[in-house]
Protein backbone atom coordinates (compact mmCIF):
# COMPACT_ATOMS: atom_id res chain seq x y z
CA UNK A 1 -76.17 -111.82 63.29
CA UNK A 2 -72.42 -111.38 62.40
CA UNK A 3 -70.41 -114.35 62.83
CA UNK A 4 -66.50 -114.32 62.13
CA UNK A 5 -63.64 -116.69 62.02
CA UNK A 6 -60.96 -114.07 62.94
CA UNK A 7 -57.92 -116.18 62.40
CA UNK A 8 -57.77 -119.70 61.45
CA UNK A 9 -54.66 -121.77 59.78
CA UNK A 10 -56.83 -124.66 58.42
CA UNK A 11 -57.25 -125.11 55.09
CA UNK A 12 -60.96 -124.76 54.79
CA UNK A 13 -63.91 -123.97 56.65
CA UNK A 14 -66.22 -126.54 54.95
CA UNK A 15 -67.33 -128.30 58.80
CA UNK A 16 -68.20 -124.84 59.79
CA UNK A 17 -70.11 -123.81 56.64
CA UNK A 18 -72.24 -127.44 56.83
CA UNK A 19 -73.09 -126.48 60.49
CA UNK A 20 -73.99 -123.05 59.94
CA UNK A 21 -76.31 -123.76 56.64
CA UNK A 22 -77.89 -126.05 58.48
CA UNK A 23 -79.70 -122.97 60.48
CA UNK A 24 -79.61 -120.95 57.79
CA UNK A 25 -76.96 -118.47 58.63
CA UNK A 26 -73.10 -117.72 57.18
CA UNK A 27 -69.95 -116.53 58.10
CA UNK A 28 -66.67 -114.87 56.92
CA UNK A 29 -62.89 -115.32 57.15
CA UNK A 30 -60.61 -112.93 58.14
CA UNK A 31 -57.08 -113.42 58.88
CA UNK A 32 -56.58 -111.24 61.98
CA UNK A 33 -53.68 -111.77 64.19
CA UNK A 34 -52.97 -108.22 66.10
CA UNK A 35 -55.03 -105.75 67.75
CA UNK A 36 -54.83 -103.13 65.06
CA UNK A 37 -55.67 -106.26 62.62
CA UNK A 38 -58.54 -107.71 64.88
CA UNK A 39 -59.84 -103.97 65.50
CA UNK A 40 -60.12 -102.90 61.46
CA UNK A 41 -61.42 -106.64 60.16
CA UNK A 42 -63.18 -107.17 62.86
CA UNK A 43 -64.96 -104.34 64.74
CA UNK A 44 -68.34 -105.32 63.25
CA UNK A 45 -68.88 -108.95 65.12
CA UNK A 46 -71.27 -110.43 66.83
CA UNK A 47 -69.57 -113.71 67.02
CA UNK A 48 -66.41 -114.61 66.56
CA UNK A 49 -64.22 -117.74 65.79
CA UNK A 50 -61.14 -117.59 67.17
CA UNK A 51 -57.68 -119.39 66.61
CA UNK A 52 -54.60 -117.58 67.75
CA UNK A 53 -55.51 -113.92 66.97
CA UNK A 54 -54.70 -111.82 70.79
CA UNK A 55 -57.42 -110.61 71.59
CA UNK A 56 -57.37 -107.72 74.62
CA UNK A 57 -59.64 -105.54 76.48
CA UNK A 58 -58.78 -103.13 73.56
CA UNK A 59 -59.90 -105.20 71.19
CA UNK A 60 -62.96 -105.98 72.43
CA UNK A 61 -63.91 -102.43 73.58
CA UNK A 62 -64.15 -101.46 69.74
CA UNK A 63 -66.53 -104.30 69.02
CA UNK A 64 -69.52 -102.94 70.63
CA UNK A 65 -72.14 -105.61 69.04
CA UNK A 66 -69.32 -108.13 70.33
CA UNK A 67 -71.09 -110.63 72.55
CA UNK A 68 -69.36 -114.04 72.15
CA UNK A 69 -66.25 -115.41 71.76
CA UNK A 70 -64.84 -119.48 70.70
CA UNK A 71 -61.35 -120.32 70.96
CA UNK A 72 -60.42 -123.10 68.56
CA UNK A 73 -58.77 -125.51 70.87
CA UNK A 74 -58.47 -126.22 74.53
CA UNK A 75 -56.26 -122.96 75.61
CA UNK A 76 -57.74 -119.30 75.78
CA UNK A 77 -54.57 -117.68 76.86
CA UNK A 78 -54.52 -114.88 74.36
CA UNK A 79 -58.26 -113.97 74.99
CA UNK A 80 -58.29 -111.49 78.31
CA UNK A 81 -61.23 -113.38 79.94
CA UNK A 82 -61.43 -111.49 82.54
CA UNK A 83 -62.06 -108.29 80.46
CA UNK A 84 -64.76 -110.27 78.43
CA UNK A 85 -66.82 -110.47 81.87
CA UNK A 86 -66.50 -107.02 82.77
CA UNK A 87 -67.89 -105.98 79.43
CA UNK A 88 -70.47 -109.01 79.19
CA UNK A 89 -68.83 -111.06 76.72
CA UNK A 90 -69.19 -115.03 76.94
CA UNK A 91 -65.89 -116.62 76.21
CA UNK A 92 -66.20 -120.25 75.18
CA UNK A 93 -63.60 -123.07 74.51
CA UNK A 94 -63.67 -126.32 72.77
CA UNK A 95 -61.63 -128.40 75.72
CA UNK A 96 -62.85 -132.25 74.39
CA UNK A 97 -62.23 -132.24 70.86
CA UNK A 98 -58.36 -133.92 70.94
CA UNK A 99 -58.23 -135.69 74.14
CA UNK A 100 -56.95 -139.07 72.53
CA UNK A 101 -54.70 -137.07 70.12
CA UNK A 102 -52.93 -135.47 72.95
CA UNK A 103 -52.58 -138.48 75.60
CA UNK A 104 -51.45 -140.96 72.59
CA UNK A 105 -48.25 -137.58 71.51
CA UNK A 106 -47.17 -137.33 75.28
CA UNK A 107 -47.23 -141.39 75.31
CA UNK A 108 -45.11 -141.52 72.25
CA UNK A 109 -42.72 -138.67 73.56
CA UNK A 110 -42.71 -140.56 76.92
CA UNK A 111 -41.53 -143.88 74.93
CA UNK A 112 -39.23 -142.42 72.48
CA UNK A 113 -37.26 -140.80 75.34
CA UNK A 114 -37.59 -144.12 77.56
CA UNK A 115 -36.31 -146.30 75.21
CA UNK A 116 -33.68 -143.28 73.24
CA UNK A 117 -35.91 -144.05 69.67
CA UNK A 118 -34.01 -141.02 68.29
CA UNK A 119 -30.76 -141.52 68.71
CA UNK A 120 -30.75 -145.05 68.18
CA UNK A 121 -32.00 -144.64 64.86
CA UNK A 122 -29.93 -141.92 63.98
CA UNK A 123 -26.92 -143.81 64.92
CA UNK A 124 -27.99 -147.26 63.56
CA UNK A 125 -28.82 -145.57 60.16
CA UNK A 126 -25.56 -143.45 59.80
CA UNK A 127 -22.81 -144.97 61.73
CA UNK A 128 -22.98 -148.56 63.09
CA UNK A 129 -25.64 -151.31 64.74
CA UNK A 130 -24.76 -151.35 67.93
CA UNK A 131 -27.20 -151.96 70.96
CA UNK A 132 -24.68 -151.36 73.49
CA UNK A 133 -24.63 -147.59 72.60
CA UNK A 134 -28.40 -147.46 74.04
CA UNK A 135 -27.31 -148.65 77.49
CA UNK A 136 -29.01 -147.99 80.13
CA UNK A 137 -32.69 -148.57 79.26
CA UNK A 138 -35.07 -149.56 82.71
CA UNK A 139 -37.88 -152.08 82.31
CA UNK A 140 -41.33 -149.24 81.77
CA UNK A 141 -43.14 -151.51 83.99
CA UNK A 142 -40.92 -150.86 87.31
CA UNK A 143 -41.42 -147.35 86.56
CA UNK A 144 -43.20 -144.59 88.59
CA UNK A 145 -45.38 -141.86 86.16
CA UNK A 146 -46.20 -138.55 87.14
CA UNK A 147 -49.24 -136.74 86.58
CA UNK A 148 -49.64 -133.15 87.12
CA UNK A 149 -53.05 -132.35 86.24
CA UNK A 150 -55.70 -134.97 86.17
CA UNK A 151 -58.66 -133.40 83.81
CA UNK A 152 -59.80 -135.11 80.46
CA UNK A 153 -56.24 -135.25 78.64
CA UNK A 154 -54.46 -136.07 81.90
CA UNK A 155 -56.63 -138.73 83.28
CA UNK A 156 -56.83 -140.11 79.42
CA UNK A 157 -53.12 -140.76 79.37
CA UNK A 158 -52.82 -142.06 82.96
CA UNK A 159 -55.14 -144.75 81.79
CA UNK A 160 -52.84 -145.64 78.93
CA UNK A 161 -49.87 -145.44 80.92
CA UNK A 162 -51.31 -147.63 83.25
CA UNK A 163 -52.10 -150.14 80.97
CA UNK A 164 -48.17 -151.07 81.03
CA UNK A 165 -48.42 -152.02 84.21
CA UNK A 166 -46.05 -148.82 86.04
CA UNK A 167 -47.14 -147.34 88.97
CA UNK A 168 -49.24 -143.98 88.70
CA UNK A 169 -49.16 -141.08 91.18
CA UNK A 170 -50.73 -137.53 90.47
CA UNK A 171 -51.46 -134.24 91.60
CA UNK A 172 -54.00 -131.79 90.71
CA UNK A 173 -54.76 -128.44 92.51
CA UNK A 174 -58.10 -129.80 92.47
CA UNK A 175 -58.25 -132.49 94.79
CA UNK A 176 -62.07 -133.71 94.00
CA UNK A 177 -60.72 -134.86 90.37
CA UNK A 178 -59.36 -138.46 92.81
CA UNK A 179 -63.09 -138.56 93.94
CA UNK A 180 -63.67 -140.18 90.58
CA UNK A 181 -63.62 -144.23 90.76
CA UNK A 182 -62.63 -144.76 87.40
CA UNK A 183 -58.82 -142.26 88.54
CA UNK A 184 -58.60 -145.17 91.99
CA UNK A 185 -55.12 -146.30 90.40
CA UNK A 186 -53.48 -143.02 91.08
CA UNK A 187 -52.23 -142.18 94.08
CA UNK A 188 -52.70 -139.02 95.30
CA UNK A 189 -49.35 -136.81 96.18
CA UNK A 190 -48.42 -133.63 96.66
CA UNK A 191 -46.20 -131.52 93.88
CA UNK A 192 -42.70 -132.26 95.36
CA UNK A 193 -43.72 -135.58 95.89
CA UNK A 194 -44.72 -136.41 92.29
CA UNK A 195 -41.60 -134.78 91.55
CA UNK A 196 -39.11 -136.61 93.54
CA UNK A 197 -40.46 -140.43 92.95
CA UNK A 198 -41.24 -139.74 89.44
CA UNK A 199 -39.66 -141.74 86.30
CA UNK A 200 -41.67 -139.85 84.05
CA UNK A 201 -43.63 -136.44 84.85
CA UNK A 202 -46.10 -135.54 82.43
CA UNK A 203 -47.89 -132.09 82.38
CA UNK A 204 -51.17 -131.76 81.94
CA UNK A 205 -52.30 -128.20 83.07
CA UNK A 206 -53.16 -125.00 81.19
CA UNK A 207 -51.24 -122.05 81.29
CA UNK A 208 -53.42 -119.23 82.53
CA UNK A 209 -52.88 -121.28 86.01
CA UNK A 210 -49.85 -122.95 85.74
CA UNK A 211 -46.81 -120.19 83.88
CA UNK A 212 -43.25 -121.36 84.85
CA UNK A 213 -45.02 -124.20 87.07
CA UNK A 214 -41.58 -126.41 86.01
CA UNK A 215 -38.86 -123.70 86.81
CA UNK A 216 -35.20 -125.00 88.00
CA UNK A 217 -36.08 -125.76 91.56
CA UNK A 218 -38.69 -127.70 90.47
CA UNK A 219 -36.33 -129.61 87.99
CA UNK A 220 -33.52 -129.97 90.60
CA UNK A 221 -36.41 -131.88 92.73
CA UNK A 222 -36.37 -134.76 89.90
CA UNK A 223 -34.17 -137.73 89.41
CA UNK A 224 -31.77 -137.68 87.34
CA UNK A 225 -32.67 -140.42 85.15
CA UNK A 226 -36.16 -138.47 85.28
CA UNK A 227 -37.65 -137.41 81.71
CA UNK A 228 -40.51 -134.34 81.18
CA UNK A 229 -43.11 -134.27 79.00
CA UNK A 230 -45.11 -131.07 78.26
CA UNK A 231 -48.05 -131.22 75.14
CA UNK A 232 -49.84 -128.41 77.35
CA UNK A 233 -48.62 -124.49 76.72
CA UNK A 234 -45.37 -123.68 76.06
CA UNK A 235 -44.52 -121.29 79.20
CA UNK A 236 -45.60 -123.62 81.57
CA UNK A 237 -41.79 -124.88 81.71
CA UNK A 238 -39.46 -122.42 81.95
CA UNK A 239 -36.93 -123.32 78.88
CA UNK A 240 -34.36 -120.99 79.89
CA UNK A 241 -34.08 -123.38 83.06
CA UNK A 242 -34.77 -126.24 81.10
CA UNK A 243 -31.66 -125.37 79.23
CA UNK A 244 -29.93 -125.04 82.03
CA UNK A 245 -31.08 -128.71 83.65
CA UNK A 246 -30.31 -130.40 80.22
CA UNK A 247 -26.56 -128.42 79.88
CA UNK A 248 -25.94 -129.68 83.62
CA UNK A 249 -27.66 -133.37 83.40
CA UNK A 250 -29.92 -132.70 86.02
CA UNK A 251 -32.99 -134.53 84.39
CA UNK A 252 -32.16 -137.23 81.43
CA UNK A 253 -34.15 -135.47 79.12
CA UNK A 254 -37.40 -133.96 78.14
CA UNK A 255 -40.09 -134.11 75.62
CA UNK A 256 -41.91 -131.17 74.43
CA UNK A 257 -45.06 -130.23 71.79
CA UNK A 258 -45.42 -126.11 72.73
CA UNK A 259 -43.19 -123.64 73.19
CA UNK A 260 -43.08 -120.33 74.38
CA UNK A 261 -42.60 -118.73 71.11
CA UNK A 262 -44.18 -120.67 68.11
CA UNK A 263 -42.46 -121.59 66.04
CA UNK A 264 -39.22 -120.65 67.61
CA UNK A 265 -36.35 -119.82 66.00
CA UNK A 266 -34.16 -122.87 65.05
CA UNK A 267 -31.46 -121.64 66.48
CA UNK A 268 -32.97 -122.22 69.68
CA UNK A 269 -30.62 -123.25 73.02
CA UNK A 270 -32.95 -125.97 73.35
CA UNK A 271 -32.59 -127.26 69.64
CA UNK A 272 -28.45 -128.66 70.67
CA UNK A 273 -29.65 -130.94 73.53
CA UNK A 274 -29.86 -134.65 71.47
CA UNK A 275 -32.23 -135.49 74.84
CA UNK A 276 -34.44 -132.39 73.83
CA UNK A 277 -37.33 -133.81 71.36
CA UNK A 278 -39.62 -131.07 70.03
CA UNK A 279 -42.83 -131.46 67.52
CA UNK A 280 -44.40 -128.56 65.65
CA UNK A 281 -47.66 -127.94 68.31
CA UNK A 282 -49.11 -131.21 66.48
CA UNK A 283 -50.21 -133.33 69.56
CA UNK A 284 -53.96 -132.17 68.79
CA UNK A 285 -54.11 -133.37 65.48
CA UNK A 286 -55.23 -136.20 63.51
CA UNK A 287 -58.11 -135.86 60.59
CA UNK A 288 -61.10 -136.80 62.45
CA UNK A 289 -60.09 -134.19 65.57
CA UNK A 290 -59.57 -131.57 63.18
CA UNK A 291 -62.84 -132.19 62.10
CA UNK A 292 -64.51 -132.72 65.33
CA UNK A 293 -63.10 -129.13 66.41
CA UNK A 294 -64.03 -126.97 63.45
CA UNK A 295 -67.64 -128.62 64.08
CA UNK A 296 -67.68 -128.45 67.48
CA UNK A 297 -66.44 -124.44 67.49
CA UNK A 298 -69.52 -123.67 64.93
CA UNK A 299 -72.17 -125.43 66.77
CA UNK A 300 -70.97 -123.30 69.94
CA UNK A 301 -71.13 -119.96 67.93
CA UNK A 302 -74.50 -120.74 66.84
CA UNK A 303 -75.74 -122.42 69.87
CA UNK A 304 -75.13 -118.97 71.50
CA UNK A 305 -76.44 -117.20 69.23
CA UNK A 306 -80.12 -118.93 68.62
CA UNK A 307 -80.49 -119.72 72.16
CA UNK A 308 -77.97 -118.33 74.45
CA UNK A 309 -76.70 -121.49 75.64
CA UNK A 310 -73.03 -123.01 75.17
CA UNK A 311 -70.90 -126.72 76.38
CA UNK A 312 -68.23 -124.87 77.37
CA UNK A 313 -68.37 -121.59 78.88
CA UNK A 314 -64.89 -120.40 79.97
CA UNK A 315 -66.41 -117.56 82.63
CA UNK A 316 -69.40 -116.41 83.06
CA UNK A 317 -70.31 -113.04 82.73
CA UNK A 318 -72.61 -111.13 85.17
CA UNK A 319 -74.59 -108.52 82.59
CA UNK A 320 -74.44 -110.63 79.14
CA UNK A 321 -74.54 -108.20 76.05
């Protein structure tokens, strides 16, 4: 059995190597990005680890041992799942590993642009102390928090948000996820809806169903005291518009962890807006989640591989290889 880690930008692989010694089996690291990269490091796996390397129906047509696939992290947008099926390849995802991580970054986003964090301390550092230069600032607990997308890291941060005492709405294309008692809190609205009533919309959806989701019309439905927050996929908002809403003042501002391009260049449109806050794709991350998704992407390699079973399979192929 040939297990690789195609592409990975942690520092080590010691989680993986103490799950994989544990059934006596081992592993090796290549740093494969590209299809020509993927297809001449590659072409020999069983099983492979991936983190951001793009792997195509090309790709996986030269690997023809290739039976399984694990995408570090909740996203599998640059795996062609669909072309995994067709050739009997089980694409997996690790979808549980950050969920407090990611709720706690859009929460701190959602404050810092609720209560202008970053400017104020700019300003009070450099120039003068001066409250007055913060005005206005609304009392959280009078607001109204939108929720598009109500799975684990949606639902997680709706319960935090909550906890402040603002009123929660949401949407989600799948209606069941308000079955759940423990969601009862949110109110159930449609997409324009959230939009228009909302203080606060936070997105919580992956990309493969959800590009340009938040394009201008979308926007132009908000208030415009409104604020977005996106620790999803960059893509899902449409920055060009977003540019456009934030040159115009047609939202007060917006709060973002992805981007389309990553990193993008610093001379970004998006980089001049002071209401534009931006982190480095680090909502995921704290030491123990790092940990608990190197483990978590070994155990689902080998798991597949000693008994054909996987957590979290992403499709489900008809003819497994």
């Amino acid at each position: 059995m040939k297990f690789i880690i195609t592409d990975l930008r942690h520092t080590d692989t010691d989680e993986e190597e103490k799950v994989f010694n544990a059934h006596g089996l081992s592993f090796r690291r290549e740093h494969a990005l590209t299809e020509e990269e993927l297809i001449a490091r590659c072409a020999d796996g069983e099983y492979l680890l991936n983190q951001y390397g793009t792997i195509t129906r090309k790709v996986m047509e030269a690997m023809p041992d290739l039976k399984f696939i694990v995408r570090y992290g909740v996203g599998y947008d640059n795996v062609d799942v669909e072309a995994a099926a067709d050739l009997g390849i089980q694409v997996c995802n690790v979808p549980d590993y950050g969920m407090n991580e990611v709720a706690d970054h859009a929460f701190t986003l959602m404050m810092a642009l609720f209560h202008r964090i970053i400017p104020m301390v700019r300003q009070t550092k450099t120039l003068k102390w001066d409250y007055l230069e913060a005005i206005p600032i609304r009392r959280m607990r009078e607001s109204t928090i939108g929720v598009i997308g109500l799975g684990r890291i949606g639902s997680n941060f709706a319960k935090k948000v909550s906890a402040l005492g603002c009123k929660m709405i949401g949407h989600d294309i799948d209606e069941s996820v308000f079955d759940n008692p423990s969601l009862g809190f949110i109110e159930k609205v449609s997409f324009d809806d959230l939009l228009t009533r909302s203080d606060v919309v936070a997105v919580f959806v992956p990309l493969e169903n959800a590009r340009n989701l938040i394009d201008i019309d979308a926007m132009k439905k908000m208030k415009p005291t409104a604020y977005l927050i996106n620790t999803s996929r960059g893509g899902i908002v449409n920055e060009d518009d977003l540019n456009e809403v934030l040159t115009n003042k047609i939202i007060a501002g917006a709060g973002f962890d992805v981007m389309v391009k990553e990193p993008p260049n610093l001379d970004h449109p998006l980089f001049a807006h002071d209401n534009f806050l931006i982190t480095p794709h680090m909502a995921w991350y704290s030491e123990e989640s790092s940990l608990e998704l190197k483990r978590k992407a070994a155990e689902e390699a080998v798991s597949y591989a000693l008994h054909r079973t996987c957590r979290y399979p992403v499709n489900h192929p008809a003819n497994p290889r």
